[in-house]
Protein backbone atom coordinates (compact mmCIF):
# COMPACT_ATOMS: atom_id res chain seq x y z
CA UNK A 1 -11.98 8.36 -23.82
CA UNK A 2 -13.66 9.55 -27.44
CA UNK A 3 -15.88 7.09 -28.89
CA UNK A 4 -14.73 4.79 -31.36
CA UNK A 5 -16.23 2.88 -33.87
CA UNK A 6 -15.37 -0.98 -34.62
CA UNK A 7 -16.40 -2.95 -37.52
CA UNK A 8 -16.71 -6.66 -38.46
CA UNK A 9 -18.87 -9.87 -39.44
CA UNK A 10 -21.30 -9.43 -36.41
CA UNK A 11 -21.34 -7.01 -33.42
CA UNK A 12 -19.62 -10.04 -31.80
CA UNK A 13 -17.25 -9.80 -33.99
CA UNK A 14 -16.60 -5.89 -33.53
CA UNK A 15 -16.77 -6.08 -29.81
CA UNK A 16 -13.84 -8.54 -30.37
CA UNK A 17 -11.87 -6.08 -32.25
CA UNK A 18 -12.17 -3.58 -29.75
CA UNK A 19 -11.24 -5.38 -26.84
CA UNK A 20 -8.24 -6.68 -28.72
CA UNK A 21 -7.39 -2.87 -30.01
CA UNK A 22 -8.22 -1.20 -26.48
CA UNK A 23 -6.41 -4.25 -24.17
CA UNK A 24 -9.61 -4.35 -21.95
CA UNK A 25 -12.20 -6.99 -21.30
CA UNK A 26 -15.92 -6.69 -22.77
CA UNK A 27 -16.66 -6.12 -19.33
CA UNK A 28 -15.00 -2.79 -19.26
CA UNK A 29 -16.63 -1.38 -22.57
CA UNK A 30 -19.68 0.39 -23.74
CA UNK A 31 -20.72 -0.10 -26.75
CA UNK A 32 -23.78 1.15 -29.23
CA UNK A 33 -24.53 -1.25 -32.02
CA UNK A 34 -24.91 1.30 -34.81
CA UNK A 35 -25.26 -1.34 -37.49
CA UNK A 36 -26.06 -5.19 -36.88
CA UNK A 37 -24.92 -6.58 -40.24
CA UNK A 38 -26.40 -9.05 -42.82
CA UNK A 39 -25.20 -11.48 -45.00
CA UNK A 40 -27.30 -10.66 -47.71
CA UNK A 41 -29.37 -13.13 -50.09
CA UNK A 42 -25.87 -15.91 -51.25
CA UNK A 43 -23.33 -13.17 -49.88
CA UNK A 44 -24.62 -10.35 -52.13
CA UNK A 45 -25.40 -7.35 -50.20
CA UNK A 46 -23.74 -8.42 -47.22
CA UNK A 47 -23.17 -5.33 -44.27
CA UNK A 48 -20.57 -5.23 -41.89
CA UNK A 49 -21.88 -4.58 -38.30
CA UNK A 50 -20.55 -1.45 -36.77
CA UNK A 51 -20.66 -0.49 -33.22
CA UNK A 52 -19.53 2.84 -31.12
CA UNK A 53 -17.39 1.65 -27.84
CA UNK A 54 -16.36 3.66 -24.88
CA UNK A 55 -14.59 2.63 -21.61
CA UNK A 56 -16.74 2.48 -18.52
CA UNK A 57 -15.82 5.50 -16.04
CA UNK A 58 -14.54 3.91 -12.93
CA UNK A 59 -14.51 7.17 -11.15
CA UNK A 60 -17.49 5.92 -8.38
CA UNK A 61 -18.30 8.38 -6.06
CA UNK A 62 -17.50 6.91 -2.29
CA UNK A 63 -19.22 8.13 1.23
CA UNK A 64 -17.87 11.31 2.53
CA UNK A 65 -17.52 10.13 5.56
CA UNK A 66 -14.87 7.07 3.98
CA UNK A 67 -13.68 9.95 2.68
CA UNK A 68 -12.86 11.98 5.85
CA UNK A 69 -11.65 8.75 7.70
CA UNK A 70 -8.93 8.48 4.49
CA UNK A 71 -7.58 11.97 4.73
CA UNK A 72 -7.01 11.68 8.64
CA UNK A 73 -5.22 8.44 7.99
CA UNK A 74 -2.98 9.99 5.66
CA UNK A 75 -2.50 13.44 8.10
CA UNK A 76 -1.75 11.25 10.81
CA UNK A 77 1.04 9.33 9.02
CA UNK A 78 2.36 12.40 7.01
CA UNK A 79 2.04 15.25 8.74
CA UNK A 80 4.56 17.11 6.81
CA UNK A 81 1.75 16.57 3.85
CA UNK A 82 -0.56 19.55 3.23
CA UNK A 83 -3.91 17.55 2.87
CA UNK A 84 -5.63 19.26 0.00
CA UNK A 85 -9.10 18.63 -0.99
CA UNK A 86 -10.47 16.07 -3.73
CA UNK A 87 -10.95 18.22 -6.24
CA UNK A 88 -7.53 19.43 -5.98
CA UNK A 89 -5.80 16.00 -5.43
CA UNK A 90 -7.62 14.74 -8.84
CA UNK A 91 -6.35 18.30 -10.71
CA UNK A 92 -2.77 17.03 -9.45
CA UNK A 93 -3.26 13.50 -10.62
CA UNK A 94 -4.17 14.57 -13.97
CA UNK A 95 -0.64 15.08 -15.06
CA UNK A 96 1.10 12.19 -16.50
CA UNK A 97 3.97 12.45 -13.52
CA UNK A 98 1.74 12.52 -11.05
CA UNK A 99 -0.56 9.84 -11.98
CA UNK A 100 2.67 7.61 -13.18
CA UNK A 101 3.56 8.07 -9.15
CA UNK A 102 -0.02 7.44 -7.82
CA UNK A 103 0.12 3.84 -9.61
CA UNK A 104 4.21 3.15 -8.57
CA UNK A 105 2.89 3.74 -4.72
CA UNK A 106 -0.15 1.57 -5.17
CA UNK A 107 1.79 -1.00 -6.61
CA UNK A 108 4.79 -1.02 -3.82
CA UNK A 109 1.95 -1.05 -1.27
CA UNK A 110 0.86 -4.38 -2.48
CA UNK A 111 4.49 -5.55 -3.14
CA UNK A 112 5.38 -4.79 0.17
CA UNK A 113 2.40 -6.72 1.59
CA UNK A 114 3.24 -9.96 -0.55
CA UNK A 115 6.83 -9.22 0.61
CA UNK A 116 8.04 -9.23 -2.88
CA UNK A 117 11.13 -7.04 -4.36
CA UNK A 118 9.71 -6.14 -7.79
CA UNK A 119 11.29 -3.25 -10.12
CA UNK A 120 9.00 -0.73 -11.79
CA UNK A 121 9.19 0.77 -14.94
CA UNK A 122 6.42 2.71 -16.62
CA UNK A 123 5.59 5.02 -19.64
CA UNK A 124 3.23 7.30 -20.54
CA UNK A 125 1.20 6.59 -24.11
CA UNK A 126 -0.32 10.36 -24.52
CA UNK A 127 -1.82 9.15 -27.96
CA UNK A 128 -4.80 6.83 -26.20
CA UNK A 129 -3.96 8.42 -22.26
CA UNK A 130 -2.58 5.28 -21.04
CA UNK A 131 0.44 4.09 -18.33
CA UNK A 132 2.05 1.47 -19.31
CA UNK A 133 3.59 -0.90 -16.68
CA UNK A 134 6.34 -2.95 -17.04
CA UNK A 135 7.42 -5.23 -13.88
CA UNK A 136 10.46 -6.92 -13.94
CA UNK A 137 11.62 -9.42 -10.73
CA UNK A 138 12.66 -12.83 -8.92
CA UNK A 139 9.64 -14.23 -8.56
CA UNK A 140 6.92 -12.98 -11.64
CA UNK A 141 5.58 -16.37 -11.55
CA UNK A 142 3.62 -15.28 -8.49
CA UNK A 143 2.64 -11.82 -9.96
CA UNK A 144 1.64 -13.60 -13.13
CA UNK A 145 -0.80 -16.39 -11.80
CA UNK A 146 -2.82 -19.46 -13.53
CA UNK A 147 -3.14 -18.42 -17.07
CA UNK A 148 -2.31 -14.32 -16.17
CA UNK A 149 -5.60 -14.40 -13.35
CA UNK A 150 -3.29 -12.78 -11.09
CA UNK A 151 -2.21 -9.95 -13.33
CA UNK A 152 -5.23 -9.11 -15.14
CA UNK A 153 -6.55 -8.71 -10.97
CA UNK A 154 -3.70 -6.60 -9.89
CA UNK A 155 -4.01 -4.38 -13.34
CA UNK A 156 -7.75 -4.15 -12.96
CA UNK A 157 -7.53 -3.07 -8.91
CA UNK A 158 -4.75 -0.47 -10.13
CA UNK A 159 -7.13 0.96 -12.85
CA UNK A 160 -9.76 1.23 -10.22
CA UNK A 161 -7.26 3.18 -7.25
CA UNK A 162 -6.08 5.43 -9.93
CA UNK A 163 -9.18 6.54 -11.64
CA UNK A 164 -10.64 6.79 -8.54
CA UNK A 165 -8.57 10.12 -8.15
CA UNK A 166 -8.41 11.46 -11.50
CA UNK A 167 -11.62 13.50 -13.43
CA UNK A 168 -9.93 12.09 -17.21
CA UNK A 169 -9.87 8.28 -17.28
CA UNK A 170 -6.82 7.02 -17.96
CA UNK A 171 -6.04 3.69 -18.56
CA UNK A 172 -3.70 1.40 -16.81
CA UNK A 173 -1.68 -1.89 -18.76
CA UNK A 174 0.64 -3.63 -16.71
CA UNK A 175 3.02 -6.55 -18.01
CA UNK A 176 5.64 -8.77 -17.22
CA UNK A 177 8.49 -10.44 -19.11
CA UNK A 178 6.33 -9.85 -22.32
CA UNK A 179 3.86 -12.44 -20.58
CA UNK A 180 0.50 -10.81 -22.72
CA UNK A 181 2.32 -10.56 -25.78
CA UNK A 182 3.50 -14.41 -25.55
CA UNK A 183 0.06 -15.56 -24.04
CA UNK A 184 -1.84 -14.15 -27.23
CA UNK A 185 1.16 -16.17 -29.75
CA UNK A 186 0.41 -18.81 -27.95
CA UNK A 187 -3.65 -18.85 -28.18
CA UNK A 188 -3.35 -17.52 -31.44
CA UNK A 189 -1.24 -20.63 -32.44
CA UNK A 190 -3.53 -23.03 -30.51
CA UNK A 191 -6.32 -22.13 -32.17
CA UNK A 192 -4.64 -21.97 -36.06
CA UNK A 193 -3.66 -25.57 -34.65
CA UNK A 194 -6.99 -27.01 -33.22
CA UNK A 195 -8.52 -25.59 -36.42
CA UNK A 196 -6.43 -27.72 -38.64
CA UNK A 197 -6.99 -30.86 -36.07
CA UNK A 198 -11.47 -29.78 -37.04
CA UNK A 199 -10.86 -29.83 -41.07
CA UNK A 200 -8.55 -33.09 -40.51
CA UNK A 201 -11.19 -35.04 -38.46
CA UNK A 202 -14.11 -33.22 -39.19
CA UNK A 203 -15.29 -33.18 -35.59
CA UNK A 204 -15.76 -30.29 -33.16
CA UNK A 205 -12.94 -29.40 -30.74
CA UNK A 206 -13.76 -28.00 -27.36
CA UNK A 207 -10.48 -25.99 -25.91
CA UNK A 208 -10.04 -25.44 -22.28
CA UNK A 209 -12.09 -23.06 -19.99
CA UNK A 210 -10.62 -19.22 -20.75
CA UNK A 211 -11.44 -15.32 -19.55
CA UNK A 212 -13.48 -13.49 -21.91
CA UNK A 213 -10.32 -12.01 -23.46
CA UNK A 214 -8.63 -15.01 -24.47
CA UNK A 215 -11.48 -16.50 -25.63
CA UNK A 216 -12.01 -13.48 -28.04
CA UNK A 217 -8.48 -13.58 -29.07
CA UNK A 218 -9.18 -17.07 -30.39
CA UNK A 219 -12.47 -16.09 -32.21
CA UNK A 220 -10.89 -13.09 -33.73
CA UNK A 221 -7.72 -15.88 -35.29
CA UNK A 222 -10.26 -17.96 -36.72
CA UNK A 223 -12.91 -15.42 -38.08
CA UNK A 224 -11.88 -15.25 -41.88
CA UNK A 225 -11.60 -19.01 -41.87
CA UNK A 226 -12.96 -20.28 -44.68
CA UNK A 227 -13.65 -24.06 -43.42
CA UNK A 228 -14.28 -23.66 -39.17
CA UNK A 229 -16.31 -20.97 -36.90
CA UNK A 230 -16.05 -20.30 -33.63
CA UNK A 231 -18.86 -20.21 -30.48
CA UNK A 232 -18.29 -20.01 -26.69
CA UNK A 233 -20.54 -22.49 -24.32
CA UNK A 234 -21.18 -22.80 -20.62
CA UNK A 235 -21.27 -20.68 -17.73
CA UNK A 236 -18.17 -18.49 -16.17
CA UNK A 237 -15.77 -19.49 -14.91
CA UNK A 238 -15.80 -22.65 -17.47
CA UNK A 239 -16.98 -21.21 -19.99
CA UNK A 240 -14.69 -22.37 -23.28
CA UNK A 241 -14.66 -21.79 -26.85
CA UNK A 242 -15.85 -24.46 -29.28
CA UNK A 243 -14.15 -24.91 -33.01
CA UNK A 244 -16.59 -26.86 -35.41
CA UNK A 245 -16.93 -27.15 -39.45
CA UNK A 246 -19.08 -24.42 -41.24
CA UNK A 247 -21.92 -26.13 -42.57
């Protein structure tokens, strides 16, 4: 992926912008602060902060001889396969087809070994080079997890087997029953709704413990407040966002 550049109060503020934008966690991103921002002397002369983000290549080398020991497994089970080299396998991968059927097989692999009948559907975004993945099934509940943990785990381990195999990094999404779509409504609504409950009682409110992601989705709702601001405390996993009254 190009660089991109993502404005806003602070670089916090930017960072949050572009994880929101690119659907990845900070984690995932890296980012040049190209300007930090000021308010100025009583708002006059305030600057934006600007940063340049990129995603993080997750295309990590492993040991040849992990390497060998992979391409005998697959010769032995296959042998109607012509085993091709790496460089060759990741030229393949790079089209959109092939890539879409890399993921599909990684994903029935784990289905199979959680013994669950899931239905695939995917598309191919070529404006940002990204497969999205739609699941659809009995039992999404278990795909979804506590609060999405379960998906954002199984689309992060499918980001890492595919780009593992392809020299362009190409991103993975993967959803089910609109679950992201409704989670960020919902936190979006929470904190429009724990921000009125701060100006009523004019007393900090301390919302559960989140992922970095939904915690930035709630700063990002609240930043053009005029009346509350938003800061994250403690230590992963527990760490939560705080709402309190702008002095």
């Amino acid at each position: 992926m190009s660089a991109k550049e993502f404005s806003g109060k602070s670089v916090e503020d930017a960072l949050t912008q572009a994880t929101i934008e690119l659907g990845v966690t900070s984690d995932q991103l890296d980012y040049v602060v190209l300007e930090k921002g000021s308010n100025g002397l009583f708002g006059i002369g305030s600057k934006e902060a600007l940063i340049s983000v990129t995603l993080k290549s997750e295309k990590e080398e492993e040991p040849k001889e992990v390497k060998e020991e992979s391409v005998q497994t697959v010769a032995e089970d296959e042998p109607a396969v012509e085993v091709r080299s790496q460089d060759e396998t990741k030229k393949s991968l790079d089209d959109p087809e092939a890539a879409k059927k890399a993921v599909e097989e990684f994903l029935m692999d784990v289905f199979n070994a959680m013994e669950l009948e899931v239905k695939i559907t995917m598309e191919y975004s070529k404006e940002d080079n990204t497969i999205n993945v739609d699941l659809a099934g009995p039992e999404m509940g278990i795909i979804i997890g506590k609060r999405g943990s379960t998906l954002d785990s199984l689309q992060y381990l499918t980001n890492l087997a595919l780009n593992r195999k392809v020299d362009e990094y190409t991103r993975v999404k993967i959803d089910t029953e609109d679950y992201r779509r409704r989670r960020k409504d919902t936190l979006e609504n929470l904190a429009k709704n724990m921000a009125y409950k701060v100006k009523r009682n004019k007393r900090p409110v301390s919302l559960e413990a989140m992922n970095p992601y939904e915690r930035r989705v709630i700063h990002y709702a609240l930043q053009n407040d005029e009346y509350v601001t938003t800061h994250s405390e403690g230590e992963e996993p527990y760490r939560h966002v705080v709402i309190t009254l702008k002095k």
